[in-house]
C-alpha atoms as a PDB file:
ATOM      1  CA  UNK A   1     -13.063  -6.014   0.720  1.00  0.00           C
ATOM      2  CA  UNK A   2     -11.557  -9.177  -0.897  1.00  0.00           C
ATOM      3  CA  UNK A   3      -8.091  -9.545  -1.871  1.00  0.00           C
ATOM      4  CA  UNK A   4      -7.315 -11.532  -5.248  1.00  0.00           C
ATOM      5  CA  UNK A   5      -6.767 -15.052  -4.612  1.00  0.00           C
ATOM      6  CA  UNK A   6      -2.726 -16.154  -5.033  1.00  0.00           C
ATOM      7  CA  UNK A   7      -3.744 -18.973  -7.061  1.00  0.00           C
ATOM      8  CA  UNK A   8      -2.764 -16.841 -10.162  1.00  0.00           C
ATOM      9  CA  UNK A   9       0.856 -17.935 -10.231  1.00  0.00           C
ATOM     10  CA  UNK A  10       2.077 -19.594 -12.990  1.00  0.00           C
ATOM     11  CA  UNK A  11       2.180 -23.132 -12.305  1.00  0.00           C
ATOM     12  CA  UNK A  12       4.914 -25.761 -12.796  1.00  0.00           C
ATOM     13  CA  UNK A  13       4.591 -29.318 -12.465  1.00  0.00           C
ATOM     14  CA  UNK A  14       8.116 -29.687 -12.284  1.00  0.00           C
ATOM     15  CA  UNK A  15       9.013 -26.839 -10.496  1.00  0.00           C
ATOM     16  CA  UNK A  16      11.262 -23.590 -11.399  1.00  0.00           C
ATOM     17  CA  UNK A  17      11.094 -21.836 -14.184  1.00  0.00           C
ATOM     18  CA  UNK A  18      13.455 -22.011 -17.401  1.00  0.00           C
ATOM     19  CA  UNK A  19      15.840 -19.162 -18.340  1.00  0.00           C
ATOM     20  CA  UNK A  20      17.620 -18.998 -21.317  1.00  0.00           C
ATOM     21  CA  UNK A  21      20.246 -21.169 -21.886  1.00  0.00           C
ATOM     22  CA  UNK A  22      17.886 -23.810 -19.810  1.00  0.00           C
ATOM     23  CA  UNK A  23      18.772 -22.686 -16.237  1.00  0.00           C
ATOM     24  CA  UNK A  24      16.209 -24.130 -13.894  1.00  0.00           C
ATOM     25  CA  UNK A  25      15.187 -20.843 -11.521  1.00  0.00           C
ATOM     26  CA  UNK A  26      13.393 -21.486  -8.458  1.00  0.00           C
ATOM     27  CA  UNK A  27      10.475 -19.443  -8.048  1.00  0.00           C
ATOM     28  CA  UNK A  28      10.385 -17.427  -4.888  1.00  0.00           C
ATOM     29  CA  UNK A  29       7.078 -16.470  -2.976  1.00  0.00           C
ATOM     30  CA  UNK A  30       7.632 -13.800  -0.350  1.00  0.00           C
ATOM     31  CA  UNK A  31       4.392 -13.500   2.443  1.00  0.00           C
ATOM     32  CA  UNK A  32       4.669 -10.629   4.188  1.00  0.00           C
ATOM     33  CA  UNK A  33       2.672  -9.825   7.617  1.00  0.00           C
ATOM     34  CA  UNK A  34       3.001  -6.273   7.306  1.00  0.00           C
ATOM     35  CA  UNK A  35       1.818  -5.099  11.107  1.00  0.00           C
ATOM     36  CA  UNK A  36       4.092  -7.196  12.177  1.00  0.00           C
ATOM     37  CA  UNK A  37       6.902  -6.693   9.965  1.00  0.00           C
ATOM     38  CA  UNK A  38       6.611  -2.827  10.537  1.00  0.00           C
ATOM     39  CA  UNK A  39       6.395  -3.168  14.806  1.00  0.00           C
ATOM     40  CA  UNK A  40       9.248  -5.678  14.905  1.00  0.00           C
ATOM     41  CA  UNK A  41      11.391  -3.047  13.182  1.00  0.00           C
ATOM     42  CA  UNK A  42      10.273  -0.481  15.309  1.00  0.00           C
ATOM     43  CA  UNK A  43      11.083  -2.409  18.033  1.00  0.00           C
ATOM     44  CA  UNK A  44      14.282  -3.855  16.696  1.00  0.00           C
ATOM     45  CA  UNK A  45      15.849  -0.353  15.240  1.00  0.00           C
ATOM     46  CA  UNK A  46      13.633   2.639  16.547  1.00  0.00           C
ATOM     47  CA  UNK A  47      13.118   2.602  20.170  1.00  0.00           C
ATOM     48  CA  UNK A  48      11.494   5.397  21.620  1.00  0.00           C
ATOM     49  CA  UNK A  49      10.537   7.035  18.136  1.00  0.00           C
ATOM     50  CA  UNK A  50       7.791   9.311  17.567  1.00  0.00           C
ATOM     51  CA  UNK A  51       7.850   9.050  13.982  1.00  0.00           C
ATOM     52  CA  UNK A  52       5.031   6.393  12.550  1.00  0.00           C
ATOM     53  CA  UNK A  53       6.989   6.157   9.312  1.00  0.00           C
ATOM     54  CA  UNK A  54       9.725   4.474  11.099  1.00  0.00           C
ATOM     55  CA  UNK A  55       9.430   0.805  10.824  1.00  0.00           C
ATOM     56  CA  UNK A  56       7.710   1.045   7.249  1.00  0.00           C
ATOM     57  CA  UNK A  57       8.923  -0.899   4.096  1.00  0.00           C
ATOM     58  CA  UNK A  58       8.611  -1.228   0.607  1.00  0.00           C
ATOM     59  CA  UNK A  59       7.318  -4.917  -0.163  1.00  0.00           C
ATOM     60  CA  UNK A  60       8.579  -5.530  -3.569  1.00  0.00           C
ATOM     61  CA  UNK A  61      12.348  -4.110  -1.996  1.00  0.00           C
ATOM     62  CA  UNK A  62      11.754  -6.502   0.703  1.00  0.00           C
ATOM     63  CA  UNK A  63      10.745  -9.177  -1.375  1.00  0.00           C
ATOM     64  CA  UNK A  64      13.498  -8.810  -3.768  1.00  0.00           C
ATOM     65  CA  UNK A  65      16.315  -8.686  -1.060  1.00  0.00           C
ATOM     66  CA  UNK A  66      14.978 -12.197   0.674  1.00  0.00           C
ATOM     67  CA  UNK A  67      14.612 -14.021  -2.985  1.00  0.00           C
ATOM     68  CA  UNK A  68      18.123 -12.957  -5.067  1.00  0.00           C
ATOM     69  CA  UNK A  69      20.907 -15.004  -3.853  1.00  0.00           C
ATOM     70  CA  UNK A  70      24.807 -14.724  -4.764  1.00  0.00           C
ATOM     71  CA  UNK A  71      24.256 -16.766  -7.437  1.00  0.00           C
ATOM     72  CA  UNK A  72      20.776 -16.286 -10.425  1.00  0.00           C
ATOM     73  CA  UNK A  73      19.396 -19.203  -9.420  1.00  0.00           C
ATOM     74  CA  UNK A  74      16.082 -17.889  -7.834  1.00  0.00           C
ATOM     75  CA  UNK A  75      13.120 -15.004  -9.255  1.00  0.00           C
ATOM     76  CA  UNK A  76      11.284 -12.773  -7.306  1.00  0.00           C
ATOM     77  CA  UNK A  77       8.125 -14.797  -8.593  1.00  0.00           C
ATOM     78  CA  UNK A  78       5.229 -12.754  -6.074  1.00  0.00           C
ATOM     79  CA  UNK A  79       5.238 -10.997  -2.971  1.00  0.00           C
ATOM     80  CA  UNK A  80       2.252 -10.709  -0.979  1.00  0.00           C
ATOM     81  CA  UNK A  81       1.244  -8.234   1.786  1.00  0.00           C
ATOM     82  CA  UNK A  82      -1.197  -8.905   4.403  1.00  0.00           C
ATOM     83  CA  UNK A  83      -2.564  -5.561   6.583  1.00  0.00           C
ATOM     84  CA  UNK A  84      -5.548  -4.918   8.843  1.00  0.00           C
ATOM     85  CA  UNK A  85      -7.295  -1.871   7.352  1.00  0.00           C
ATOM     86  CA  UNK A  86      -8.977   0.860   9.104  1.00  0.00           C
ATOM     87  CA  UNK A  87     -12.675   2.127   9.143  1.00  0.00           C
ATOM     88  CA  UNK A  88     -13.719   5.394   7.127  1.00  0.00           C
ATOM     89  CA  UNK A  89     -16.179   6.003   9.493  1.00  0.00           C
ATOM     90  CA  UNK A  90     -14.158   5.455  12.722  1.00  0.00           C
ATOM     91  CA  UNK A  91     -10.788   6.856  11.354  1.00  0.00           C
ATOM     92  CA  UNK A  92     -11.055   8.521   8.431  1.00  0.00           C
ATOM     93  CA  UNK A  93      -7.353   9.653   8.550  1.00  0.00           C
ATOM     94  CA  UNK A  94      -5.837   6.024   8.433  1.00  0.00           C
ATOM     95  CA  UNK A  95      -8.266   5.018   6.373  1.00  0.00           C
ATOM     96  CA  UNK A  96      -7.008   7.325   3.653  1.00  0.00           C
ATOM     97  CA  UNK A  97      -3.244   6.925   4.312  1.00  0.00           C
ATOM     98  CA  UNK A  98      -3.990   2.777   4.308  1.00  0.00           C
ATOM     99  CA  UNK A  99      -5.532   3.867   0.903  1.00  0.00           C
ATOM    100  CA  UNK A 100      -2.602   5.603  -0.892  1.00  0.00           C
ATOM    101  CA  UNK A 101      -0.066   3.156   0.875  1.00  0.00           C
ATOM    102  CA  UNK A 102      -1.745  -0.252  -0.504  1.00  0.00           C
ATOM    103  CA  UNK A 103      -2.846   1.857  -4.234  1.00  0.00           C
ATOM    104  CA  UNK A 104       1.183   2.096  -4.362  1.00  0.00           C
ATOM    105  CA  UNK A 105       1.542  -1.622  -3.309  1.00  0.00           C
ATOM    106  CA  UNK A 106      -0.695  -2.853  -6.366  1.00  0.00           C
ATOM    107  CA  UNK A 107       0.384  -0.749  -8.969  1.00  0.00           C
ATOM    108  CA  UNK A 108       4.071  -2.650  -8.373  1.00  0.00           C
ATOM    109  CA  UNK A 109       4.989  -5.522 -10.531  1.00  0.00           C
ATOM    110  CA  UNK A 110       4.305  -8.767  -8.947  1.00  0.00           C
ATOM    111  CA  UNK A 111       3.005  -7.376  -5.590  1.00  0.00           C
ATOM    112  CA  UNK A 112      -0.311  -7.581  -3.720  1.00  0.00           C
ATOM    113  CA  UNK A 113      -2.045  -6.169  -1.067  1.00  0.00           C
ATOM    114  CA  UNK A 114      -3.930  -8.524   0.666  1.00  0.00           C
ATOM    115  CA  UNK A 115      -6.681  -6.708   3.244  1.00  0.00           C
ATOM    116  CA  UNK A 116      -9.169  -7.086   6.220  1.00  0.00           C
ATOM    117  CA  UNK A 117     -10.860  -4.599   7.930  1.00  0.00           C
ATOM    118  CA  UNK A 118      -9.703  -4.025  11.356  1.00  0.00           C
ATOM    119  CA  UNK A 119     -12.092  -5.060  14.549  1.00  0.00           C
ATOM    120  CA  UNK A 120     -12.814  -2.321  16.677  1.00  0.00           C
ATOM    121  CA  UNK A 121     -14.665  -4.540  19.473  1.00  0.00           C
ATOM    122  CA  UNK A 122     -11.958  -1.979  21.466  1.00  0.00           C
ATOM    123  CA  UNK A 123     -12.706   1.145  19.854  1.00  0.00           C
ATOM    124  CA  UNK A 124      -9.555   2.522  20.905  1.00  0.00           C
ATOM    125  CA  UNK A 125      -7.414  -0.462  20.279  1.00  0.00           C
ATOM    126  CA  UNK A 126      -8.331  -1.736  16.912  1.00  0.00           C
ATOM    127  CA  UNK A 127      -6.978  -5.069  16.351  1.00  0.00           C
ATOM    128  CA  UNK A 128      -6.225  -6.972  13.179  1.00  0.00           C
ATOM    129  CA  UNK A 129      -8.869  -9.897  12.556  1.00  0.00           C
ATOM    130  CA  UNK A 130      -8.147 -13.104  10.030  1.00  0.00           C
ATOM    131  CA  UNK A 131      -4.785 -11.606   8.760  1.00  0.00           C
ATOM    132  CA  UNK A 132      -2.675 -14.197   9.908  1.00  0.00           C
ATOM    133  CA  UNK A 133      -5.306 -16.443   8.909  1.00  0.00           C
ATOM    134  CA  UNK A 134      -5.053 -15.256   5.331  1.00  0.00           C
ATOM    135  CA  UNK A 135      -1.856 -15.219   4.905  1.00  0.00           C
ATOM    136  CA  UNK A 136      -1.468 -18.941   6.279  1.00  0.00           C
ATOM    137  CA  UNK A 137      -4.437 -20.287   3.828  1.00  0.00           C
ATOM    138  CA  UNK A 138      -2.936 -18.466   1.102  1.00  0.00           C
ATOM    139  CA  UNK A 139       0.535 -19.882   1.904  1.00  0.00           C
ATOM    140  CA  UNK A 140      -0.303 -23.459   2.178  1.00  0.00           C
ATOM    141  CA  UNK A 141      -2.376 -23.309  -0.981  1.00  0.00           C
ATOM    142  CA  UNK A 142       0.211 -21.819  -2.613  1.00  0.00           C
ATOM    143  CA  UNK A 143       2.646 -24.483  -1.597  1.00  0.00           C
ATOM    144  CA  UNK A 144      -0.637 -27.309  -2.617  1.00  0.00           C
ATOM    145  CA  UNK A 145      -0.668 -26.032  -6.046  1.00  0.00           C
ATOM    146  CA  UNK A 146       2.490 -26.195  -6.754  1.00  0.00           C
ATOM    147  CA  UNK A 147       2.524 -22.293  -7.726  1.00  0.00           C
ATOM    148  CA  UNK A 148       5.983 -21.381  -5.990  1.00  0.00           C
ATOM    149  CA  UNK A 149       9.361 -23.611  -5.206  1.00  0.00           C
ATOM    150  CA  UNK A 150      10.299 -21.156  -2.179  1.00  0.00           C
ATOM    151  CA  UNK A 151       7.956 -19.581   0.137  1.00  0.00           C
ATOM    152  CA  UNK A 152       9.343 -16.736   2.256  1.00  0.00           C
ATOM    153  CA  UNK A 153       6.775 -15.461   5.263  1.00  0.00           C
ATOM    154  CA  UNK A 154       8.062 -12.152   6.942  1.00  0.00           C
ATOM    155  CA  UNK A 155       6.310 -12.543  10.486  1.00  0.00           C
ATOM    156  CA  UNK A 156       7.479 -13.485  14.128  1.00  0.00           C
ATOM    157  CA  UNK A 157       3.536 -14.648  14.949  1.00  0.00           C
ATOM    158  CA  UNK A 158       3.649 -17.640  16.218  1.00  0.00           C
ATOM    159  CA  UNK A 159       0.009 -19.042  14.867  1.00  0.00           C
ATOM    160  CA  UNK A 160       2.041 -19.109  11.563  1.00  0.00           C
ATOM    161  CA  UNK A 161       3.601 -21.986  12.493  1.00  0.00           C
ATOM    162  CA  UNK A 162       1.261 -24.574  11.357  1.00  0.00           C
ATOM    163  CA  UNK A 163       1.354 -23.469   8.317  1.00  0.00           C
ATOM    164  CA  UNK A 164       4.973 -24.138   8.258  1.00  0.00           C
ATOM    165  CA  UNK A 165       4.602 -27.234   9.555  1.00  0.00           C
ATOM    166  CA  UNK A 166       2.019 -28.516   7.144  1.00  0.00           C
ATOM    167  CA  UNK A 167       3.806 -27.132   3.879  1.00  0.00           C
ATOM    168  CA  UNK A 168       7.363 -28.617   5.300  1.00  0.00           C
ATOM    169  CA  UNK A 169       5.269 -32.116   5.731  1.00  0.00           C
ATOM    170  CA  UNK A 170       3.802 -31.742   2.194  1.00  0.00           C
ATOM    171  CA  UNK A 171       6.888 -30.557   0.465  1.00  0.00           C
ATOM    172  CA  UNK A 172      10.011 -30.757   2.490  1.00  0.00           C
ATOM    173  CA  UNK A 173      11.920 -28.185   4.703  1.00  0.00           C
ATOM    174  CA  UNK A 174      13.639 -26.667   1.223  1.00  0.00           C
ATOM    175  CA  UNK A 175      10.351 -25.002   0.363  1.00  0.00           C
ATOM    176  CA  UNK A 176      10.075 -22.867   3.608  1.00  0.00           C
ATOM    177  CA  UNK A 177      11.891 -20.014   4.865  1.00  0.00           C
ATOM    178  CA  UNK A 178      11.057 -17.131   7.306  1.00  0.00           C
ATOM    179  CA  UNK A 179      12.794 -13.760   8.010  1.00  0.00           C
ATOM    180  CA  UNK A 180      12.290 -10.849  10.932  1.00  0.00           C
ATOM    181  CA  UNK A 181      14.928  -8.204  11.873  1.00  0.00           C
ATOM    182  CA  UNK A 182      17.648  -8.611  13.951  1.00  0.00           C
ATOM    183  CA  UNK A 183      17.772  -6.016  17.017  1.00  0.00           C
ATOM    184  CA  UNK A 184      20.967  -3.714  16.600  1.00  0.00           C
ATOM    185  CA  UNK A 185      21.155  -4.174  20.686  1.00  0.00           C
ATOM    186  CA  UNK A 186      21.646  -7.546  20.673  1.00  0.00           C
ATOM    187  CA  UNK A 187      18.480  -8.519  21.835  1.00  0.00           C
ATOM    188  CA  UNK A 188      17.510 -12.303  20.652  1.00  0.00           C
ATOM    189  CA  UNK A 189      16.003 -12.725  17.642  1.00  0.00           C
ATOM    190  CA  UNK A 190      12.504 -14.369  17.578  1.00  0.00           C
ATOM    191  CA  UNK A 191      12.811 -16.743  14.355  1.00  0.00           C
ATOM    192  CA  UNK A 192      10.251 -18.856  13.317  1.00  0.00           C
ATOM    193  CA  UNK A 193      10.798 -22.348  13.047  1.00  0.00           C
ATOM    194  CA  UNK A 194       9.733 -25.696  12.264  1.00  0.00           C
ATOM    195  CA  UNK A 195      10.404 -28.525  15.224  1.00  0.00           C
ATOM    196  CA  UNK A 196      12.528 -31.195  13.926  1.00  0.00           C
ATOM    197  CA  UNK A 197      13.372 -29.928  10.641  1.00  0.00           C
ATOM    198  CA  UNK A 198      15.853 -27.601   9.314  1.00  0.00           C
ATOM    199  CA  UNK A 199      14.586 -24.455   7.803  1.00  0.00           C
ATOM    200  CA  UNK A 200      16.534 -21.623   5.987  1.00  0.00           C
ATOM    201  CA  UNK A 201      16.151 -18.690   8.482  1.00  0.00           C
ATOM    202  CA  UNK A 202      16.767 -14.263   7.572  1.00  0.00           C
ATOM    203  CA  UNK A 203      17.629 -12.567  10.591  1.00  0.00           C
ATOM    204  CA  UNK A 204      18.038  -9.042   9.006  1.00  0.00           C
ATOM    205  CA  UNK A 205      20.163  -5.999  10.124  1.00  0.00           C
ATOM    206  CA  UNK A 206      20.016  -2.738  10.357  1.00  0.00           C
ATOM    207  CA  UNK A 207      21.723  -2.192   6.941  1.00  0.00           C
ATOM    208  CA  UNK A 208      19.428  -4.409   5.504  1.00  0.00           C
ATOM    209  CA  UNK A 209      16.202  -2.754   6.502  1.00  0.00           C
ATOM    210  CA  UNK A 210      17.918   0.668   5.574  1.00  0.00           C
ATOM    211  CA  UNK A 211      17.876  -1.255   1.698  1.00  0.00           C
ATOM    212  CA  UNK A 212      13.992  -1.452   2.006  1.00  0.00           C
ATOM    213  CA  UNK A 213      12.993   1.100   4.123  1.00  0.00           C
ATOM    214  CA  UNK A 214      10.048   3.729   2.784  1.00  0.00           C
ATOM    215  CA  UNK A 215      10.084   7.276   4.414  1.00  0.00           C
ATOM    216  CA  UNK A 216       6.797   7.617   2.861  1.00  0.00           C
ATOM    217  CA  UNK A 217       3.994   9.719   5.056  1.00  0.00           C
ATOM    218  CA  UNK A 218       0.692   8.113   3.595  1.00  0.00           C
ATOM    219  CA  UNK A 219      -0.821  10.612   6.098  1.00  0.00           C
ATOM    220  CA  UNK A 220      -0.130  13.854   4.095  1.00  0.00           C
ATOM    221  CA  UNK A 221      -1.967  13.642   0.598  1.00  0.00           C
ATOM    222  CA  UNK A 222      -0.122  14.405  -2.483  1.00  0.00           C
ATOM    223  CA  UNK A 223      -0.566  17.757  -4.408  1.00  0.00           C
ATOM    224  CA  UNK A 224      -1.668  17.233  -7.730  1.00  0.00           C
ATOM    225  CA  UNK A 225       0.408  18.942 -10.429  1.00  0.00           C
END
């Protein structure tokens, strides 16, 4: 199934938005690779957990945390959210709970799940297919049209990086940022970066993913009242 395009922005030639009063408000695009967004909390605050709901996050919380700054000058313009999703026929139970979790994804303000169906070339190791490549089209294009002044991606995948790269030489390093968690061990932090420019990097803690977090279990299905 196709996910809407993210040309649907509203576009400035000039860039920002005005506010009353005629504050100029940069417009903030937040790209989030959810698979890997949810494993690299796992890995970086629940260790050893049993629980699949650890690690999970509400995109629009997320996307609203990275964009607001101490001071109004940037909007929570879009956030976009890039999963695998699984087969009906091959598991019907993820299937469903990938349902309900991306239904509640699009029915919030300004967010969007973006999907692909996973590959199961390994039947027992399903693996994501053209996610990452999704997420890079749509972030260069983005960045092409002119449709946000700040472009967040939430991932630690390094084939991301090009599309860094390309939008920093289109449109400067201001117009890039990326964000992962930040291992409450101390473990290094695997940033995404830009060679030979300076880009605005989110290592987040522990308190911040607590902000976002969603205890939700998309497995069980919701009694109807």
């Amino acid at each position: 199934e196709s996910s809407p395009p993210f040309w649907t922005l509203r576009q400035s030639r000039s860039g920002g938005v005005l506010h009353s009063g005629g504050t100029l408000v940069a417009r903030v695009a937040v790209f989030i690779d959810y698979q890997n967004v949810y494993m690299s909390a796992r890995g970086a605050f629940f260790r050893g957990s049993s629980s699949h709901v650890d690690g999970q996050i509400h995109p629009l919380a997320l996307g609203r945390l990275l964009a607001d700054g101490p001071t109004p000058t940037r909007t929570c313009e879009a956030v976009r959210v890039y999963r695998g999703m699984p087969s009906n026929e091959r598991d019907s139970k993820g299937y469903s709970a990938a349902q309900r979790q991306t239904a509640i994804w699009n029915g919030l303000h300004r967010v969007t799940a973006c999907t692909r169906a996973l590959n199961y070339r390994e039947p027992l190791h399903p693996k994501e297919k053209g996610i990452d490549v999704l997420l890079a089209v749509d972030f260069v294009l983005g960045a092409i049209r002119n449709e946000f002044d700040v472009g967040i991606v939430c991932s630690a995948d390094t084939d991301l990086v090009p599309a860094l790269e390309a939008v920093v030489a289109m449109k400067g390093p201001q117009v890039c940022e990326v964000a992962t968690w930040k291992p409450s061990d101390g473990s290094p932090v695997h940033l995404l970066g830009v060679k030979g420019h300076v880009i605005r990097k989110h290592a987040l803690s522990r308190q911040a993913f607590d902000l976002v977090a969603d205890t939700t279990d998309y497995t069980e299905r919701r009694r109807r009242r």
